[in-house]
PDB file of N, CA and C in Angstrom:
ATOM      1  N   UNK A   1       0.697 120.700 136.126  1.00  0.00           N
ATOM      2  CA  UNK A   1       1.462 121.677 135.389  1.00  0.00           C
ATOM      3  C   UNK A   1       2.317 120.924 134.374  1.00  0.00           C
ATOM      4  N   UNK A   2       2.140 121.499 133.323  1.00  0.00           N
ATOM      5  CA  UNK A   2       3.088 120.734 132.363  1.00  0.00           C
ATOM      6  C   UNK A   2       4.597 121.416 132.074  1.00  0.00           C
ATOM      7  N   UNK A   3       5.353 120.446 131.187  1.00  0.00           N
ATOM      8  CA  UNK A   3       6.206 120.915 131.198  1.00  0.00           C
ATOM      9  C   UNK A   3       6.959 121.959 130.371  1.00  0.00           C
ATOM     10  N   UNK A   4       6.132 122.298 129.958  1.00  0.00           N
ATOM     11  CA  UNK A   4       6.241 123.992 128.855  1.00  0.00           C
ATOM     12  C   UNK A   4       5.546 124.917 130.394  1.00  0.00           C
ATOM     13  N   UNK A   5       4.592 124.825 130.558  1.00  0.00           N
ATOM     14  CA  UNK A   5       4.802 125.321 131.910  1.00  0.00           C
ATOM     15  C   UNK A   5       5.476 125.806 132.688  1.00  0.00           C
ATOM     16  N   UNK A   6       6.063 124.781 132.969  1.00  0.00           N
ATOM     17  CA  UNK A   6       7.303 125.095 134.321  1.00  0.00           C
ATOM     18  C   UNK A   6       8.660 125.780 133.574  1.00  0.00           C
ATOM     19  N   UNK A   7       8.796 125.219 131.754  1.00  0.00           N
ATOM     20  CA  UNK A   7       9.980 126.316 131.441  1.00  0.00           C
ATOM     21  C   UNK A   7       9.735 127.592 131.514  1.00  0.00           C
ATOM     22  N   UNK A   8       8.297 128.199 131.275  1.00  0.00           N
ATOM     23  CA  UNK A   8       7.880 129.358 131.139  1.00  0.00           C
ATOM     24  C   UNK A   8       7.673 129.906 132.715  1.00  0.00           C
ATOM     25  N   UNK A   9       7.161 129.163 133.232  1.00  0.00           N
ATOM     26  CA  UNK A   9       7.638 129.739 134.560  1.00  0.00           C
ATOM     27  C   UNK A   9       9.196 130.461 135.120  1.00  0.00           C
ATOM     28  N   UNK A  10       9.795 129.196 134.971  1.00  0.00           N
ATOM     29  CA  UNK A  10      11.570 128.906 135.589  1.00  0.00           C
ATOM     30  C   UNK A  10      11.749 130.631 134.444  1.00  0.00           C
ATOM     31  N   UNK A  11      11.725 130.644 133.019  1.00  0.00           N
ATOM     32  CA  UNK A  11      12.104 131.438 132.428  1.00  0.00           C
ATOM     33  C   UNK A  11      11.606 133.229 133.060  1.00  0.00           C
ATOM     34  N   UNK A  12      10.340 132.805 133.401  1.00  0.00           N
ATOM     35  CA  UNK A  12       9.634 134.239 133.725  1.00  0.00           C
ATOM     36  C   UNK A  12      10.353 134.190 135.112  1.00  0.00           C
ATOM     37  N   UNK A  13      10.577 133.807 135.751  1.00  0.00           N
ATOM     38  CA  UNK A  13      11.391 133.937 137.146  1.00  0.00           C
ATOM     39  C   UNK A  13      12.736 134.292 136.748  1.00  0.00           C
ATOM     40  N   UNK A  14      13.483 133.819 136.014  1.00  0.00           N
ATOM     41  CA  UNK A  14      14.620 134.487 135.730  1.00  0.00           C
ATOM     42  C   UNK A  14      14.411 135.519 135.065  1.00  0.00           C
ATOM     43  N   UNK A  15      13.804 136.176 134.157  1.00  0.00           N
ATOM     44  CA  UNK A  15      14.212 137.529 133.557  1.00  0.00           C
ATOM     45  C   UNK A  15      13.759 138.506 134.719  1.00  0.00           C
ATOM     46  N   UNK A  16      12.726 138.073 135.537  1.00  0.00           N
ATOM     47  CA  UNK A  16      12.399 138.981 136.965  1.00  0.00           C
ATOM     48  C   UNK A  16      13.810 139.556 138.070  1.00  0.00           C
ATOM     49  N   UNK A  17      14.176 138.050 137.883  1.00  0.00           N
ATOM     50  CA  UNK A  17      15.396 138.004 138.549  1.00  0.00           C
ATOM     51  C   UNK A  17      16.255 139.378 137.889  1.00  0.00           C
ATOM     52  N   UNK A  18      17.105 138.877 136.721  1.00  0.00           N
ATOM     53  CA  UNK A  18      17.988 139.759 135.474  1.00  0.00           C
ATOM     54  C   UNK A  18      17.533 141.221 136.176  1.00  0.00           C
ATOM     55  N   UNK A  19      15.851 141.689 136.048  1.00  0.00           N
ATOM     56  CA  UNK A  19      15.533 143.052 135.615  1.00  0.00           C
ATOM     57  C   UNK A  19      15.741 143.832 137.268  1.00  0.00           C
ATOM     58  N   UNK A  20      15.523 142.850 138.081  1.00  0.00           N
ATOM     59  CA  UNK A  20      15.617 143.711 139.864  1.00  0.00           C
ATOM     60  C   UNK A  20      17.391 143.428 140.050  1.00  0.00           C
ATOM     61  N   UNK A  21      18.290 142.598 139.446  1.00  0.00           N
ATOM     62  CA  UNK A  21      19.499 142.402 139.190  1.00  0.00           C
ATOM     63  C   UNK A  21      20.253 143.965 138.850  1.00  0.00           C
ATOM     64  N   UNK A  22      19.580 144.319 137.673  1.00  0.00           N
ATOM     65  CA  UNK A  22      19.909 145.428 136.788  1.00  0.00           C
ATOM     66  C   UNK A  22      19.588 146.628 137.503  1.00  0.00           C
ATOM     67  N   UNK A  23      18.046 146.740 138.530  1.00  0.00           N
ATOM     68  CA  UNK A  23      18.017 147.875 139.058  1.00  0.00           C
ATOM     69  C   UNK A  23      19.183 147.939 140.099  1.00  0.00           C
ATOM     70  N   UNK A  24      19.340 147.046 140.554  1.00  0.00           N
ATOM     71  CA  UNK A  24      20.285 147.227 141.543  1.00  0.00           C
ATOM     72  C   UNK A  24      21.613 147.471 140.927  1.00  0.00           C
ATOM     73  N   UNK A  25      22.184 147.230 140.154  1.00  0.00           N
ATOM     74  CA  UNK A  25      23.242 147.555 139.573  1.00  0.00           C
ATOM     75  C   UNK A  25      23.561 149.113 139.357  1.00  0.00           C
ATOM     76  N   UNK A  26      21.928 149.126 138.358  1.00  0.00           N
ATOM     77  CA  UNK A  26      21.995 150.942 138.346  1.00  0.00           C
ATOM     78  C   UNK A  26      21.770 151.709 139.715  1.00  0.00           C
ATOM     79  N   UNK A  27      20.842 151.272 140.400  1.00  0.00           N
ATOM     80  CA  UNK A  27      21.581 151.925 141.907  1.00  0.00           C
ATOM     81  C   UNK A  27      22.435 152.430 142.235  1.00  0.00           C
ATOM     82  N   UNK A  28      23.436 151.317 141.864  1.00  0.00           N
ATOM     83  CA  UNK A  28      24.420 151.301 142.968  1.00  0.00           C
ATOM     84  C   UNK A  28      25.520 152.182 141.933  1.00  0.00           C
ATOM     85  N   UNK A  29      25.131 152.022 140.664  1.00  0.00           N
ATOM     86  CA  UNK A  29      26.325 152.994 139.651  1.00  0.00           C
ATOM     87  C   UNK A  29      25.896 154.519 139.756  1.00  0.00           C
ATOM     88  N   UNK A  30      24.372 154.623 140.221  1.00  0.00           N
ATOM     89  CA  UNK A  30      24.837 156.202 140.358  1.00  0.00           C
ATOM     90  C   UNK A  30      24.883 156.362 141.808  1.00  0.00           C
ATOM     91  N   UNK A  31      25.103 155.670 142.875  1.00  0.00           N
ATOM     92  CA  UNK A  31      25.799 155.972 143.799  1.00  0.00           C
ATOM     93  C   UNK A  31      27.304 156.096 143.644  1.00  0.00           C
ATOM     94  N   UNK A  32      28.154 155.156 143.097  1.00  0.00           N
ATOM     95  CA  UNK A  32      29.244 155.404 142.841  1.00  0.00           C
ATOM     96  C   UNK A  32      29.496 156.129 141.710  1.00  0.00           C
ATOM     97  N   UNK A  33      29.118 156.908 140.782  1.00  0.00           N
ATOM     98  CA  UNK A  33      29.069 158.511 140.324  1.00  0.00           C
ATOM     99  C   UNK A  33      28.729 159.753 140.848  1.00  0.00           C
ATOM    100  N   UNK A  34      27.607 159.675 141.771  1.00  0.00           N
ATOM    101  CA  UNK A  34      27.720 160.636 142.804  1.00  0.00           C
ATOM    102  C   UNK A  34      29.084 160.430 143.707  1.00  0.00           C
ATOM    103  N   UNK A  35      29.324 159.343 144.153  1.00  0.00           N
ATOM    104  CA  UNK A  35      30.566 159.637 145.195  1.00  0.00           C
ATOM    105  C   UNK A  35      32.276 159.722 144.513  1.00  0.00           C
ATOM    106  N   UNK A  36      32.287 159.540 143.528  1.00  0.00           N
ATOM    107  CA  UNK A  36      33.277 159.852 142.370  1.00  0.00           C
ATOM    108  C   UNK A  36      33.215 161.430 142.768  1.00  0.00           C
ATOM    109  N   UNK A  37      31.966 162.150 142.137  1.00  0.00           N
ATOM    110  CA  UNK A  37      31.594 163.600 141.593  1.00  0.00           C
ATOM    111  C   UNK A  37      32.134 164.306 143.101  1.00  0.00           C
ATOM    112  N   UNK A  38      31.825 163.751 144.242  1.00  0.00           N
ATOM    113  CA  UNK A  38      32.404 164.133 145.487  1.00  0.00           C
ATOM    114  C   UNK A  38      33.339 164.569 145.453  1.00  0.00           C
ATOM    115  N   UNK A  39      33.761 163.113 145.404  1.00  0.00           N
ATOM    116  CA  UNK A  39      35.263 162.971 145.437  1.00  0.00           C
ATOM    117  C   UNK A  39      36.423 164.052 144.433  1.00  0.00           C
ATOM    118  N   UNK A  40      35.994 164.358 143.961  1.00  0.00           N
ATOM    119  CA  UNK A  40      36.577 164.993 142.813  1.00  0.00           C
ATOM    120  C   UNK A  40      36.135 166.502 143.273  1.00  0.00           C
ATOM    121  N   UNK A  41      35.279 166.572 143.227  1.00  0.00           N
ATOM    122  CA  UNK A  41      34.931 168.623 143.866  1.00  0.00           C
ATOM    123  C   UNK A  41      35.571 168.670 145.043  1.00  0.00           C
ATOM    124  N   UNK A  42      35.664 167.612 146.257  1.00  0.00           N
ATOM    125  CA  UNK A  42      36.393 167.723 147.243  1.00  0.00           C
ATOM    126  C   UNK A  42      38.214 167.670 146.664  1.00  0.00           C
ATOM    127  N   UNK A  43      38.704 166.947 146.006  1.00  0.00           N
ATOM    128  CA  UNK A  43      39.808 167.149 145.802  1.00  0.00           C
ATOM    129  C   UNK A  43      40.134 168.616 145.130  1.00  0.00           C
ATOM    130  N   UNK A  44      39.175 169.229 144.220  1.00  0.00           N
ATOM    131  CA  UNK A  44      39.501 170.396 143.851  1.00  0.00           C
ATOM    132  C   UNK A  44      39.510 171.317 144.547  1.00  0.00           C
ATOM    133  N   UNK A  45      38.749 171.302 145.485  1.00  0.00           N
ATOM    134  CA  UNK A  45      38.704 171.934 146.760  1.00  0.00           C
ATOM    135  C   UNK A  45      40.080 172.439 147.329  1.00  0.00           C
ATOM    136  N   UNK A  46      40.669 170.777 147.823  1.00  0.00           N
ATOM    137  CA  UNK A  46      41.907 170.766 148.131  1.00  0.00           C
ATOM    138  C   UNK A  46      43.312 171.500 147.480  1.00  0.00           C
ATOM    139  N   UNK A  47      42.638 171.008 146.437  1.00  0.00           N
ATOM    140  CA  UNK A  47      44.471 171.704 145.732  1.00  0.00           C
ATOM    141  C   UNK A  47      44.162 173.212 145.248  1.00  0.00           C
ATOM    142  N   UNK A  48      42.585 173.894 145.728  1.00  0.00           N
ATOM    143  CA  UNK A  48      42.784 175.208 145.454  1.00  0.00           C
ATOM    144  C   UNK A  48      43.016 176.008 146.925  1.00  0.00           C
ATOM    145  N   UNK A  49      43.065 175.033 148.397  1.00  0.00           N
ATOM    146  CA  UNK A  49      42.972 175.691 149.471  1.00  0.00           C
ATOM    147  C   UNK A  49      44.539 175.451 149.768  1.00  0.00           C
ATOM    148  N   UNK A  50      45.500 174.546 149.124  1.00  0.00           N
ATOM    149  CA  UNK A  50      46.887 174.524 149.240  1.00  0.00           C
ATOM    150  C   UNK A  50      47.644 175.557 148.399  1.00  0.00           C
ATOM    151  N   UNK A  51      46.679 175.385 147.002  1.00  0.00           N
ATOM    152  CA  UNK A  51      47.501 176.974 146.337  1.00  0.00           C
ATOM    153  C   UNK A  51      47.568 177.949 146.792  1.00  0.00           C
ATOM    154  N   UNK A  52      46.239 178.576 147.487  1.00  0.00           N
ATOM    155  CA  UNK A  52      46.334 179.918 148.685  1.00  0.00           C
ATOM    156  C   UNK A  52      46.991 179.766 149.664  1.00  0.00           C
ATOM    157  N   UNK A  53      46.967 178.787 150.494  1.00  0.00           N
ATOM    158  CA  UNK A  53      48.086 178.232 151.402  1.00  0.00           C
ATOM    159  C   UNK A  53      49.764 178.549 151.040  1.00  0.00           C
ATOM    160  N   UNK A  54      50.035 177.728 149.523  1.00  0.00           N
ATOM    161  CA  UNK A  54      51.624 178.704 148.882  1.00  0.00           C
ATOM    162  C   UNK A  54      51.210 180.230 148.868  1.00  0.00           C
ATOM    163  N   UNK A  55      50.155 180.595 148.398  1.00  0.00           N
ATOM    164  CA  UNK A  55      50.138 181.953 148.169  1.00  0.00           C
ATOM    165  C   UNK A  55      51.232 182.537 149.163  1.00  0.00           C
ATOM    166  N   UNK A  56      49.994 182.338 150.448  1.00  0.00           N
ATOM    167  CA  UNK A  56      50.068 183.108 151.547  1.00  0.00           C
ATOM    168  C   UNK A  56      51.545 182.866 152.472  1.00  0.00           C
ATOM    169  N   UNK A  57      52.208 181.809 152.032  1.00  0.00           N
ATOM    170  CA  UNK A  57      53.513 181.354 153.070  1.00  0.00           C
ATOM    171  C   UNK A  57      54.637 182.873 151.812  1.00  0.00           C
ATOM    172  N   UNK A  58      54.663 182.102 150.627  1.00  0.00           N
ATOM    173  CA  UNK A  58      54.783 183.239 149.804  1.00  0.00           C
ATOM    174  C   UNK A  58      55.164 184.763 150.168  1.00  0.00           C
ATOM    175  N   UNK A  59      53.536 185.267 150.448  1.00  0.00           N
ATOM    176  CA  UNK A  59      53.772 186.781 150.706  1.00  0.00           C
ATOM    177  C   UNK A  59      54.387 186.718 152.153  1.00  0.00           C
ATOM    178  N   UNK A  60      54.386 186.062 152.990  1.00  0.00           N
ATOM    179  CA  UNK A  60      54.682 186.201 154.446  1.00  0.00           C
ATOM    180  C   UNK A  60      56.005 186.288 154.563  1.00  0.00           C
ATOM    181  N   UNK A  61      57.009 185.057 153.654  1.00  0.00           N
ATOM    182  CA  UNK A  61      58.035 185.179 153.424  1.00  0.00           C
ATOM    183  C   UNK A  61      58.968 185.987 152.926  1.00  0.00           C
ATOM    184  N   UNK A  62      58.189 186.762 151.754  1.00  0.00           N
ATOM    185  CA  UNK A  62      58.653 187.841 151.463  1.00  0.00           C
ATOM    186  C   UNK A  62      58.959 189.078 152.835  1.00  0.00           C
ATOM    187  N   UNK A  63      58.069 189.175 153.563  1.00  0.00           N
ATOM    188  CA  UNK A  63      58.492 189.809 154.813  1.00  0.00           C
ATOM    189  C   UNK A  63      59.146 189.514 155.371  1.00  0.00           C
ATOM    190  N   UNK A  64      59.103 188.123 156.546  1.00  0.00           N
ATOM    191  CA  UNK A  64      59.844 187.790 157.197  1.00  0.00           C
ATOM    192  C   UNK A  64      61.167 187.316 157.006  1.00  0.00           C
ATOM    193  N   UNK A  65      61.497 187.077 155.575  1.00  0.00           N
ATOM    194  CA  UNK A  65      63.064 186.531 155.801  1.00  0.00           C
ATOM    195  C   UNK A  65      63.523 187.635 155.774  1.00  0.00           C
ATOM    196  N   UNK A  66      63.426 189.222 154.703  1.00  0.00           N
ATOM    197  CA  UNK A  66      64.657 190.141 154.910  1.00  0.00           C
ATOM    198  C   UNK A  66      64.618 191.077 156.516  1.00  0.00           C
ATOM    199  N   UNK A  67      63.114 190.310 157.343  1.00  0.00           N
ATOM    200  CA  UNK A  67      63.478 190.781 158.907  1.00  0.00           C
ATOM    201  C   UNK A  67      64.148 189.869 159.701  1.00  0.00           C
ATOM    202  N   UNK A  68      64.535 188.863 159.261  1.00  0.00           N
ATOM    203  CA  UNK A  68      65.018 188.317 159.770  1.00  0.00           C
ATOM    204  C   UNK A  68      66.769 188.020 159.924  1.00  0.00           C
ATOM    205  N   UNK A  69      66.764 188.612 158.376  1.00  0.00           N
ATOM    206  CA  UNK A  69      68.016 189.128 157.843  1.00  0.00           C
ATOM    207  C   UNK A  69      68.678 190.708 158.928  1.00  0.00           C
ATOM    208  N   UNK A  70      67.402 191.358 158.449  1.00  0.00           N
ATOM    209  CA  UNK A  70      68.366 192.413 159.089  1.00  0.00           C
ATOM    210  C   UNK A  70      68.176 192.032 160.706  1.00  0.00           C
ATOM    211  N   UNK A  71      67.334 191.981 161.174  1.00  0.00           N
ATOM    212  CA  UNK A  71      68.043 191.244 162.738  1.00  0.00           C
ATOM    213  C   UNK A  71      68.706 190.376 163.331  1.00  0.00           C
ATOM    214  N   UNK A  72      69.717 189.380 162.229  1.00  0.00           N
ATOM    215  CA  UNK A  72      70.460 188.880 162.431  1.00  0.00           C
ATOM    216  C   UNK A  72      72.090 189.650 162.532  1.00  0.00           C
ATOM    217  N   UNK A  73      71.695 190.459 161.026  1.00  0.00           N
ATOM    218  CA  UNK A  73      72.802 192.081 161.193  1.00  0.00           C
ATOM    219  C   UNK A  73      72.915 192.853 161.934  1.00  0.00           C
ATOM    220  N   UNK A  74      71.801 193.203 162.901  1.00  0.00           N
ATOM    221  CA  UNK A  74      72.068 194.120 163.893  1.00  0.00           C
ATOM    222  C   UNK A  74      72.312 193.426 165.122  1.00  0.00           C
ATOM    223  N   UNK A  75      72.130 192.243 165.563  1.00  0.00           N
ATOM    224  CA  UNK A  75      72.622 190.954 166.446  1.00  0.00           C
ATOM    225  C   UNK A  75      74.217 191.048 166.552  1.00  0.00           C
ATOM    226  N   UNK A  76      74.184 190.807 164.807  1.00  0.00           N
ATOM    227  CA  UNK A  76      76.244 190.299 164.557  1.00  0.00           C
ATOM    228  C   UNK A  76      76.723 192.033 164.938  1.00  0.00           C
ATOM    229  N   UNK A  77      76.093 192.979 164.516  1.00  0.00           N
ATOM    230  CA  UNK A  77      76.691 194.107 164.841  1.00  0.00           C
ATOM    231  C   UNK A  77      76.827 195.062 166.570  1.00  0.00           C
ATOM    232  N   UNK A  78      75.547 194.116 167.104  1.00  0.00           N
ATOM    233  CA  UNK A  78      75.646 194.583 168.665  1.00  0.00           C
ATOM    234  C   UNK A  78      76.864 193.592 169.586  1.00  0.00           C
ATOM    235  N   UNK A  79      76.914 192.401 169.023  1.00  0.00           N
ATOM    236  CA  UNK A  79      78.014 191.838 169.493  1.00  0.00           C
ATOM    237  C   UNK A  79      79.098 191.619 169.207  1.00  0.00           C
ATOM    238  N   UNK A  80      79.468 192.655 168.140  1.00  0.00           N
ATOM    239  CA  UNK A  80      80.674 192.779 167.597  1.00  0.00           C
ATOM    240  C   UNK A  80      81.267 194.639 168.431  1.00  0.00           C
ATOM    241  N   UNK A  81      80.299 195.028 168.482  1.00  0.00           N
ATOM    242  CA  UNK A  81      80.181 196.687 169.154  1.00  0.00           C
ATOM    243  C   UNK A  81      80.575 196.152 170.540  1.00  0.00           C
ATOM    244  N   UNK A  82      80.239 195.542 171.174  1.00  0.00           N
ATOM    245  CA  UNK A  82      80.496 195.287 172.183  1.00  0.00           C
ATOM    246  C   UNK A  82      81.575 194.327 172.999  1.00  0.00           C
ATOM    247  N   UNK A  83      82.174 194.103 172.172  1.00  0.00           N
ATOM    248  CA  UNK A  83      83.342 192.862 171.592  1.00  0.00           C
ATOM    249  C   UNK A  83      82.719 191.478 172.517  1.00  0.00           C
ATOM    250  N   UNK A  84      81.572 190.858 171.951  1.00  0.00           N
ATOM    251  CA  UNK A  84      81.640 189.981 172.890  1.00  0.00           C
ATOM    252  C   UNK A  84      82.069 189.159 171.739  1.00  0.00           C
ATOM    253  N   UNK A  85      81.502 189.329 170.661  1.00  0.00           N
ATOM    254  CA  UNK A  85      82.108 188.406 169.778  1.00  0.00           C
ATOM    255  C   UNK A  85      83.194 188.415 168.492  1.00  0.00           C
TER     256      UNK A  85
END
């Protein structure tokens, strides 16, 4: 084997190398764009199941604090009726 040969060899072995280099690269970049794209629909996910989450504490609150109000008034007023306090 001569030695133009063996550069053309050594050379054809490396760009083989470079091109299964590169598939793997792109592999692995649209794996990590798919798991980005995840990542991201799952977070939207999130901050639209916490906004209903405020929604809902929201409307609940609207109920429960002025019952809670007035049964604290009729509390202060049964133990004031009754002089315990």
């Amino acid at each position: 084997m001569s030695r133009e040969d063996e550069i053309v060899q050594l050379l054809t072995e490396i760009r083989d190398g470079q091109r299964e280099a590169l598939g793997r690269q792109r592999e692995q970049f649209e794996l990590a764009r798919g798991e980005a794209d995840r990542a991201r629909r799952v977070a939207e996910e999130s901050v639209g199941l916490q906004r209903r989450a405020v929604d809902r504490v929201r409307s609940v609150s609207r109920i429960v604090l002025p019952l809670i109000a007035a049964l604290l008034v009729l509390l202060v007023w049964l133990l004031v009726k009754y002089r315990i306090l």
